[in-house]
C-alpha atoms as a PDB file:
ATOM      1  CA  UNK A   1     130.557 110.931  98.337  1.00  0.00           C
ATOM      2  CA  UNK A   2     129.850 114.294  96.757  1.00  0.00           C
ATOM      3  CA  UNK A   3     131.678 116.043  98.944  1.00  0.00           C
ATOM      4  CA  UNK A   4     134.828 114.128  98.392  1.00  0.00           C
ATOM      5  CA  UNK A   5     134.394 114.302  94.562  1.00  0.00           C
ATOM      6  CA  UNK A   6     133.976 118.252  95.208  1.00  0.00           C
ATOM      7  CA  UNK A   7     137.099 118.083  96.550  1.00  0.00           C
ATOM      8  CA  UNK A   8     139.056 116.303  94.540  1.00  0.00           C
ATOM      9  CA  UNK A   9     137.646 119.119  91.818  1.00  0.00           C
ATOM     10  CA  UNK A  10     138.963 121.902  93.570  1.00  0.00           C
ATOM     11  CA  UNK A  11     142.614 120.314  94.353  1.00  0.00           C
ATOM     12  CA  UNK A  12     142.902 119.027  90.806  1.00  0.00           C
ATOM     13  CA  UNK A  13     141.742 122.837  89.616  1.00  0.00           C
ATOM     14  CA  UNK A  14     144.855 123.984  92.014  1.00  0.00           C
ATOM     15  CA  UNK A  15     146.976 121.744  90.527  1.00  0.00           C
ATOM     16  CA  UNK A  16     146.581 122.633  86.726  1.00  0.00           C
ATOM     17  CA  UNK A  17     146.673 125.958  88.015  1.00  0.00           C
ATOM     18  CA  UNK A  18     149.813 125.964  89.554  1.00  0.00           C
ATOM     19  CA  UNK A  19     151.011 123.703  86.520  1.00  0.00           C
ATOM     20  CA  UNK A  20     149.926 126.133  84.371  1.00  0.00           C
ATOM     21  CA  UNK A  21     151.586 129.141  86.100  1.00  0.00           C
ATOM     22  CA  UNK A  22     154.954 127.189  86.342  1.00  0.00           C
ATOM     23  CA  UNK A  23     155.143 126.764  82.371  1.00  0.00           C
ATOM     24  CA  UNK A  24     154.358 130.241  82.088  1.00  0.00           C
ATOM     25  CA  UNK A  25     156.917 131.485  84.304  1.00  0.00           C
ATOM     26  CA  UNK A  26     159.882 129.086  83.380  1.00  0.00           C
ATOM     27  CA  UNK A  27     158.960 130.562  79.734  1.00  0.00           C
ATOM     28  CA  UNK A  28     158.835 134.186  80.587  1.00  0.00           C
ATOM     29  CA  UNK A  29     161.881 133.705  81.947  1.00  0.00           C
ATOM     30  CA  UNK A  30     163.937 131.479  79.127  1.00  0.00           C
ATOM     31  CA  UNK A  31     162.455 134.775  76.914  1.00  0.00           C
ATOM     32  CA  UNK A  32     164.589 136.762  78.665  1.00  0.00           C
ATOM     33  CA  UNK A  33     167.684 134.565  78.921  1.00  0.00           C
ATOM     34  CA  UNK A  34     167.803 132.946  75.823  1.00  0.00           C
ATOM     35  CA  UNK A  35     167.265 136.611  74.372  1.00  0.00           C
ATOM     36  CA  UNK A  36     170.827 137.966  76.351  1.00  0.00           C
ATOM     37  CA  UNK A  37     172.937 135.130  76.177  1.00  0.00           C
ATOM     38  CA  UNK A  38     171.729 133.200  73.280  1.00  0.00           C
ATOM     39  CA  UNK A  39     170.335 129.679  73.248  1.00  0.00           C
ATOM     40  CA  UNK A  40     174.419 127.558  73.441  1.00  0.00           C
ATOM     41  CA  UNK A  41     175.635 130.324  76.126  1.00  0.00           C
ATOM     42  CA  UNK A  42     172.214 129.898  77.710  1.00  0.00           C
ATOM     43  CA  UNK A  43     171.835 127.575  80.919  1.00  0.00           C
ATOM     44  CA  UNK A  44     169.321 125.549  82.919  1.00  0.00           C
ATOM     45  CA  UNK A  45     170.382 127.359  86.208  1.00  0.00           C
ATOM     46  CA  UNK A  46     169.960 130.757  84.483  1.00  0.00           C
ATOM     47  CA  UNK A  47     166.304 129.887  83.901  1.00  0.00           C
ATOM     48  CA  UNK A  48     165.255 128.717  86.864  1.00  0.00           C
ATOM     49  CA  UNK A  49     167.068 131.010  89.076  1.00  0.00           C
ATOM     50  CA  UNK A  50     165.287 133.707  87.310  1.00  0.00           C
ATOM     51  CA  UNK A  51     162.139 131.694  87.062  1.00  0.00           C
ATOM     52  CA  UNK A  52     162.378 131.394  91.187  1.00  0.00           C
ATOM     53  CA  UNK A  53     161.928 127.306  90.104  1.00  0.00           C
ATOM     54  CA  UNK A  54     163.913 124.563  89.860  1.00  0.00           C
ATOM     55  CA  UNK A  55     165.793 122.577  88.008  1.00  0.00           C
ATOM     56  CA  UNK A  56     163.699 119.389  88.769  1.00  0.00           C
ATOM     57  CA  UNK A  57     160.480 121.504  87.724  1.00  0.00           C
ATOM     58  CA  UNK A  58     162.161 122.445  84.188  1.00  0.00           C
ATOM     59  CA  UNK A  59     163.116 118.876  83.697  1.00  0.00           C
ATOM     60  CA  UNK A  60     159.254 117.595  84.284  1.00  0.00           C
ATOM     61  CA  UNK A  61     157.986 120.386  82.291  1.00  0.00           C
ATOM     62  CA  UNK A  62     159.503 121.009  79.297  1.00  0.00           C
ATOM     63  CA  UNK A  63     162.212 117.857  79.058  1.00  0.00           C
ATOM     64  CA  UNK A  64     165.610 119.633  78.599  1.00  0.00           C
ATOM     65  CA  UNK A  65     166.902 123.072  76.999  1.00  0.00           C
ATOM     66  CA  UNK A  66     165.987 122.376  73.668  1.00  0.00           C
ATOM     67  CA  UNK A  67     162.586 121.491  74.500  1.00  0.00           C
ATOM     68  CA  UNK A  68     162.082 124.428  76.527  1.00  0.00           C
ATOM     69  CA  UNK A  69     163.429 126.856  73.509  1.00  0.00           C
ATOM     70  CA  UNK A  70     160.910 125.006  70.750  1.00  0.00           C
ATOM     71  CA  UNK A  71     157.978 125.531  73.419  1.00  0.00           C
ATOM     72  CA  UNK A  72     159.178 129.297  73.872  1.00  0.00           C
ATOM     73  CA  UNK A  73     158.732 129.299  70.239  1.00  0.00           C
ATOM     74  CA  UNK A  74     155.850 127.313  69.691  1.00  0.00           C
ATOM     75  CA  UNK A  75     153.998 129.819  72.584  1.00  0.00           C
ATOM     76  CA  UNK A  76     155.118 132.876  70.172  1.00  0.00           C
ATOM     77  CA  UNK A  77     154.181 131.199  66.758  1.00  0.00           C
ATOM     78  CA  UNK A  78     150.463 130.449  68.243  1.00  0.00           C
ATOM     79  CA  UNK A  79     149.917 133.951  69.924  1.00  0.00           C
ATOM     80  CA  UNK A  80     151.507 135.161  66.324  1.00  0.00           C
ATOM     81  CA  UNK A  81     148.733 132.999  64.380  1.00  0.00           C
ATOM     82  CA  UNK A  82     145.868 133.916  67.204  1.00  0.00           C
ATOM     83  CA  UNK A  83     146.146 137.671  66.489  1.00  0.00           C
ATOM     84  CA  UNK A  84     146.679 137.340  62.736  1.00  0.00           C
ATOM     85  CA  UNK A  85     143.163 134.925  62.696  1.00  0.00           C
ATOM     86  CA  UNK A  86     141.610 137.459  64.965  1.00  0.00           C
ATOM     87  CA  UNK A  87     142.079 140.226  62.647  1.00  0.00           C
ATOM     88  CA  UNK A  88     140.873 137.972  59.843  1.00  0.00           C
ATOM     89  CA  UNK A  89     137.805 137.692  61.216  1.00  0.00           C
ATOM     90  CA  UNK A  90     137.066 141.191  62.712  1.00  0.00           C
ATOM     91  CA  UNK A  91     136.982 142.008  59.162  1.00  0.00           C
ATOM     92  CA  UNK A  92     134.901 139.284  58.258  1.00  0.00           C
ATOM     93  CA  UNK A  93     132.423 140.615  60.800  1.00  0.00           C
ATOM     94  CA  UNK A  94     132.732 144.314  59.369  1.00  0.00           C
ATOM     95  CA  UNK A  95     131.580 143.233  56.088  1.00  0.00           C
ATOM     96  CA  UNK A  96     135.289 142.463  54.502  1.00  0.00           C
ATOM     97  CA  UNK A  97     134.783 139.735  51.298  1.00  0.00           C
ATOM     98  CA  UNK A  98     137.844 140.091  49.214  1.00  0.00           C
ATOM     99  CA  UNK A  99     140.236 137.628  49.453  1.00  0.00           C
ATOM    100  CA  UNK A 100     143.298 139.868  49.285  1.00  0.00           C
ATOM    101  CA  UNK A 101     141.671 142.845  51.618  1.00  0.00           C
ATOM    102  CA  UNK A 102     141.094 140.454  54.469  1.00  0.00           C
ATOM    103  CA  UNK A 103     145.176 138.898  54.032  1.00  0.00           C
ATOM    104  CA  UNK A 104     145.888 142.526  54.293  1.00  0.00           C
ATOM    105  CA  UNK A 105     143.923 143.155  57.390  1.00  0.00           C
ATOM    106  CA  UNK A 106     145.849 139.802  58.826  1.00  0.00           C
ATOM    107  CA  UNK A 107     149.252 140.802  57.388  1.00  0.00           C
ATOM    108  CA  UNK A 108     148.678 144.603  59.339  1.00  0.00           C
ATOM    109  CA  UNK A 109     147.893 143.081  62.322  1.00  0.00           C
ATOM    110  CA  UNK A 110     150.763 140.579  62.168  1.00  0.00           C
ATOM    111  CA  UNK A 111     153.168 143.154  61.565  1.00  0.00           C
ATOM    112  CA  UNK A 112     152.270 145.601  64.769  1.00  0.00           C
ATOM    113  CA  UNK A 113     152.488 142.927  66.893  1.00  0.00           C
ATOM    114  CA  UNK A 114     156.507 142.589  65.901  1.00  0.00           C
ATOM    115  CA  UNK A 115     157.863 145.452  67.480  1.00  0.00           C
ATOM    116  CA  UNK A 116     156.592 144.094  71.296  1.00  0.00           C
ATOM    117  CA  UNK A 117     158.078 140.935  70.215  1.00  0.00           C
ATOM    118  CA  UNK A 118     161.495 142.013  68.156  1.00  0.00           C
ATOM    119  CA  UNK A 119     163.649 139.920  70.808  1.00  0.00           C
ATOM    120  CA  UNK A 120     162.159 136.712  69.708  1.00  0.00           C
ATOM    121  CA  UNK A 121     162.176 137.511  66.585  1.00  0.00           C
ATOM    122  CA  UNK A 122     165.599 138.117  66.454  1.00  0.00           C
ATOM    123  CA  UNK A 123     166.744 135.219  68.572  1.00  0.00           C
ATOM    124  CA  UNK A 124     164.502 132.497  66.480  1.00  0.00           C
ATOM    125  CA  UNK A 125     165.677 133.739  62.813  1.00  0.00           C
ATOM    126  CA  UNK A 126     168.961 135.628  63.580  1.00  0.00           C
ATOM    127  CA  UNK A 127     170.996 133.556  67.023  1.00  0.00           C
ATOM    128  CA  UNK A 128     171.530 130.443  67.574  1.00  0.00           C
ATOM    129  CA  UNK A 129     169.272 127.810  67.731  1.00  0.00           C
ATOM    130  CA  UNK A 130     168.852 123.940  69.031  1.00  0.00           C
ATOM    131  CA  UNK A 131     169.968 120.944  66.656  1.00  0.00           C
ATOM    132  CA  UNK A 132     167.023 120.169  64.937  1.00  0.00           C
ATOM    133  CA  UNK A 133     165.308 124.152  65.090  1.00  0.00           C
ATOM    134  CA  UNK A 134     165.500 125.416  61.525  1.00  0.00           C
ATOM    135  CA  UNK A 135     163.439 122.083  60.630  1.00  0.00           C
ATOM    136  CA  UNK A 136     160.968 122.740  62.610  1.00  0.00           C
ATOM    137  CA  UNK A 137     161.023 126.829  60.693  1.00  0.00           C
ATOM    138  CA  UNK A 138     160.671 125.122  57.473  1.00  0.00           C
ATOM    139  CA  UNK A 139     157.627 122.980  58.502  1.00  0.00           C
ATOM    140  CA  UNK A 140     156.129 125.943  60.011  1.00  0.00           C
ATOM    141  CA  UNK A 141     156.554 128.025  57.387  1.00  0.00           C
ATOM    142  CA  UNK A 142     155.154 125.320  55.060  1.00  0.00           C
ATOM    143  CA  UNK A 143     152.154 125.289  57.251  1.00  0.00           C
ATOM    144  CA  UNK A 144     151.969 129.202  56.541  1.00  0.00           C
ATOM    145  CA  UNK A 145     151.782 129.153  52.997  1.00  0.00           C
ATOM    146  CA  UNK A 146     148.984 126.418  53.124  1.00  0.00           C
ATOM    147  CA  UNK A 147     147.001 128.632  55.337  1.00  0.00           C
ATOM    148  CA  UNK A 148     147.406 132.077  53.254  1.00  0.00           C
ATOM    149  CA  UNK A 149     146.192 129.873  50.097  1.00  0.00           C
ATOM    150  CA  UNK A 150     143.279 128.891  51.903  1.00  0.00           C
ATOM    151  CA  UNK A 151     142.960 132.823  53.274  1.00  0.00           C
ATOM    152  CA  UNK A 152     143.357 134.235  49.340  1.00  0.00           C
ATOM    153  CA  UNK A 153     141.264 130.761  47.990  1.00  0.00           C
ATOM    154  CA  UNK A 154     143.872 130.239  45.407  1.00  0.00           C
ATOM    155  CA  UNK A 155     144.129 126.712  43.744  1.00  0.00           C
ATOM    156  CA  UNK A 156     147.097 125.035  44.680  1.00  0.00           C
ATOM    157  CA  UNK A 157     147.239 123.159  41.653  1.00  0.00           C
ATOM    158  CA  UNK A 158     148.678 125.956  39.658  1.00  0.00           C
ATOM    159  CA  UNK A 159     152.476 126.653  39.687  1.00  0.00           C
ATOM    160  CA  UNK A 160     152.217 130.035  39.418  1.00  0.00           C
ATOM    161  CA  UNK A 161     149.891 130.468  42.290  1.00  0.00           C
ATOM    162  CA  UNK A 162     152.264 127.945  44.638  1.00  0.00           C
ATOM    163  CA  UNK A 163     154.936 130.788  43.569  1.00  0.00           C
ATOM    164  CA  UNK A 164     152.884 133.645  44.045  1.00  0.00           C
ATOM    165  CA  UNK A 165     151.744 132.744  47.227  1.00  0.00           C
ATOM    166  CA  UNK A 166     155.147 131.488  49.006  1.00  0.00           C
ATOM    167  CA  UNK A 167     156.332 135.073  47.659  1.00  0.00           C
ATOM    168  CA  UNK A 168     153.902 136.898  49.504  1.00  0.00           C
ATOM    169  CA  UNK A 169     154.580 134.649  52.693  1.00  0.00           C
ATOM    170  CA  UNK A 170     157.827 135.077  52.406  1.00  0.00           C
ATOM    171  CA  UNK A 171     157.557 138.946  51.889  1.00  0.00           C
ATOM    172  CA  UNK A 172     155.664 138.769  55.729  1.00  0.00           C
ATOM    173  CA  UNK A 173     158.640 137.318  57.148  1.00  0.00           C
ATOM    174  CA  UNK A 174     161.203 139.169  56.153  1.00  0.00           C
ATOM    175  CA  UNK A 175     158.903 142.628  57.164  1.00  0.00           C
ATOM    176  CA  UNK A 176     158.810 141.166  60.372  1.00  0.00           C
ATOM    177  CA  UNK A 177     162.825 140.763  60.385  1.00  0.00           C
ATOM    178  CA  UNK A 178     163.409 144.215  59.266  1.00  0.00           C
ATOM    179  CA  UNK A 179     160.949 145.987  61.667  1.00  0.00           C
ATOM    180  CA  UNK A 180     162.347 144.136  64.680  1.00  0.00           C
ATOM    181  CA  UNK A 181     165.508 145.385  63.255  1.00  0.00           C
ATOM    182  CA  UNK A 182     164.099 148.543  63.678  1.00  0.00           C
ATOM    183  CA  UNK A 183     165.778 151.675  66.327  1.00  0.00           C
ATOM    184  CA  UNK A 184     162.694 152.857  68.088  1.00  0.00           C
ATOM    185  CA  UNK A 185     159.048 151.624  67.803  1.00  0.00           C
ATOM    186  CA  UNK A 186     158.432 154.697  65.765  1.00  0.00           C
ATOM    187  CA  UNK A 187     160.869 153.389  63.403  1.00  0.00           C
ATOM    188  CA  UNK A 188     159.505 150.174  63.836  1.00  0.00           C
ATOM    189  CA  UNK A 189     155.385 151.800  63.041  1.00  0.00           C
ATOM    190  CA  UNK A 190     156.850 153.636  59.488  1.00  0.00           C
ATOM    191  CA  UNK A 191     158.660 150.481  58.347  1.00  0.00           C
ATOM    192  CA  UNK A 192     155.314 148.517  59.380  1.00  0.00           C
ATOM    193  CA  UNK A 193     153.454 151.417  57.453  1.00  0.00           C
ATOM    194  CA  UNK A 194     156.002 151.207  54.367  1.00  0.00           C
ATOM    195  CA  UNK A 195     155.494 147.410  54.182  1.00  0.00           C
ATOM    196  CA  UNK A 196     152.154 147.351  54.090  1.00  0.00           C
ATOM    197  CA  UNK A 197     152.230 150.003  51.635  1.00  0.00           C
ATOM    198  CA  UNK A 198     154.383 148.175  49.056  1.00  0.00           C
ATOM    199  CA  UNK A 199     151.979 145.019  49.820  1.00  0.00           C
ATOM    200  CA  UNK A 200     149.392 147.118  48.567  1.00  0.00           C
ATOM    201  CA  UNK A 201     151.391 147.785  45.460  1.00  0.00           C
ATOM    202  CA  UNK A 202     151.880 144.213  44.692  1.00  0.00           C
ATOM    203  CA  UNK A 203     148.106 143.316  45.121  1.00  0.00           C
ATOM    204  CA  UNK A 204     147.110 144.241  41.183  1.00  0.00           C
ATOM    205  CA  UNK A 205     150.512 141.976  39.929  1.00  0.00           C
ATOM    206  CA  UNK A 206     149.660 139.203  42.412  1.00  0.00           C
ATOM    207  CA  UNK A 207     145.804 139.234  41.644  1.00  0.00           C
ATOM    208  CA  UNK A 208     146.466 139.263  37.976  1.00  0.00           C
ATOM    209  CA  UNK A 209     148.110 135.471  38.412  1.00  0.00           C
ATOM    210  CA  UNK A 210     146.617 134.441  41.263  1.00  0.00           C
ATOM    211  CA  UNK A 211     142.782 134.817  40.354  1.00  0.00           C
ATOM    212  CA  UNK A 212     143.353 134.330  36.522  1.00  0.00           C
ATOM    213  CA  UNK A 213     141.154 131.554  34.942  1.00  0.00           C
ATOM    214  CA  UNK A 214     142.894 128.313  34.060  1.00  0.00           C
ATOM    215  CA  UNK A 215     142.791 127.818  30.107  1.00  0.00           C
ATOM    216  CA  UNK A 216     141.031 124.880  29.060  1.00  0.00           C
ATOM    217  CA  UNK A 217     142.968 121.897  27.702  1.00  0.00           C
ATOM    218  CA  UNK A 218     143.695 122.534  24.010  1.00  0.00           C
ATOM    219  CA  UNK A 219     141.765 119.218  22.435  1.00  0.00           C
END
């Protein structure tokens, strides 16, 4: 009996394995066509022939071509979040308090990871996307001003904070536009440099709204 449960382990391990490895490489390789041809000139058979999968194996992974591009985007968004939240906390560790010093040490980290990944950015805000994609952007990017309030511990009740905050989110994204944008990674390391430089600039503006105490109610 244990040996056949043992078994059963170790083909189910192969399996999820080998799942696993096929969603990876049907991604790696709709990154690269998407990227060239765009996601309407883009093609099942382009994928899997560079994949070295099939059609069938597309189909039970990932649905269709749509679903296939939100995954591909959905991979990028989390690895995007991981190493901003990674940063986040290496500077918790070194000592890091302030609110604004630790969305800086996420927003640097954030922005040098662009540059590796300036064809996805360019193909998820600049080409064309599935029916349905730019929703999903807005949702996400909702999401992403909820978690930078939380990150500066700004009360959402205030207008001017709600303001202040989707302005500095939105000030992230369009960095990352214009370094991907960008003719060389050196290019791509001063704009990165220059961005985080006027974000600095902005902090004793922001801070004044964004920390200020709320006036009591005149009685």
């Amino acid at each position: 009996m244990a040996t056949r449960n043992i078994g059963r382990g170790r083909s189910a391990g192969r399996q999820w394995g080998s799942t696993e490895q096929t969603r990876s490489q049907l991604l790696d390789a709709a990154r690269v066509v998407f990227a060239q041809r765009g996601f309407a000139e883009a093609s099942v058979s382009d994928v899997v022939d560079r994949a070295g999968s099939s059609v069938g194996s597309l189909y039970h992974h990932f649905g269709g071509k749509s679903e296939l591009f939100t995954a591909l985007w959905e991979r990028y968004r989390d690895e995007q979040h991981d190493i901003a939240a990674s940063a986040v906390a290496d500077a918790k560790d070194s000592g890091v308090t302030d609110p604004f010093e630790l969305f800086e040490a996420g927003a640097r980290a954030y922005l040098s990871a662009t540059w590796p990944n300036r064809d996805l950015v360019k193909l998820i805000h600049d080409g064309d996307t599935p029916p349905g994609f730019q929703r999903l952007l807005r949702q996400s990017g909702k999401e992403w001003v909820k978690s930078n309030f939380r990150l500066l511990g700004a009360a959402e009740n205030k207008p001017v904070n709600r303001v202040l905050v989707a302005l500095l989110t939105s000030f992230m994204g369009e960095a990352r536009r214009e370094i991907a944008s960008a003719r060389s990674a050196k290019e791509a390391k001063q704009l990165s440099e220059a961005m985080m430089d006027v974000l600095h600039r902005m902090r004793a503006v922001i801070e004044a709204d964004l920390f200020a105490e709320t006036p009591a109610p005149t009685p």
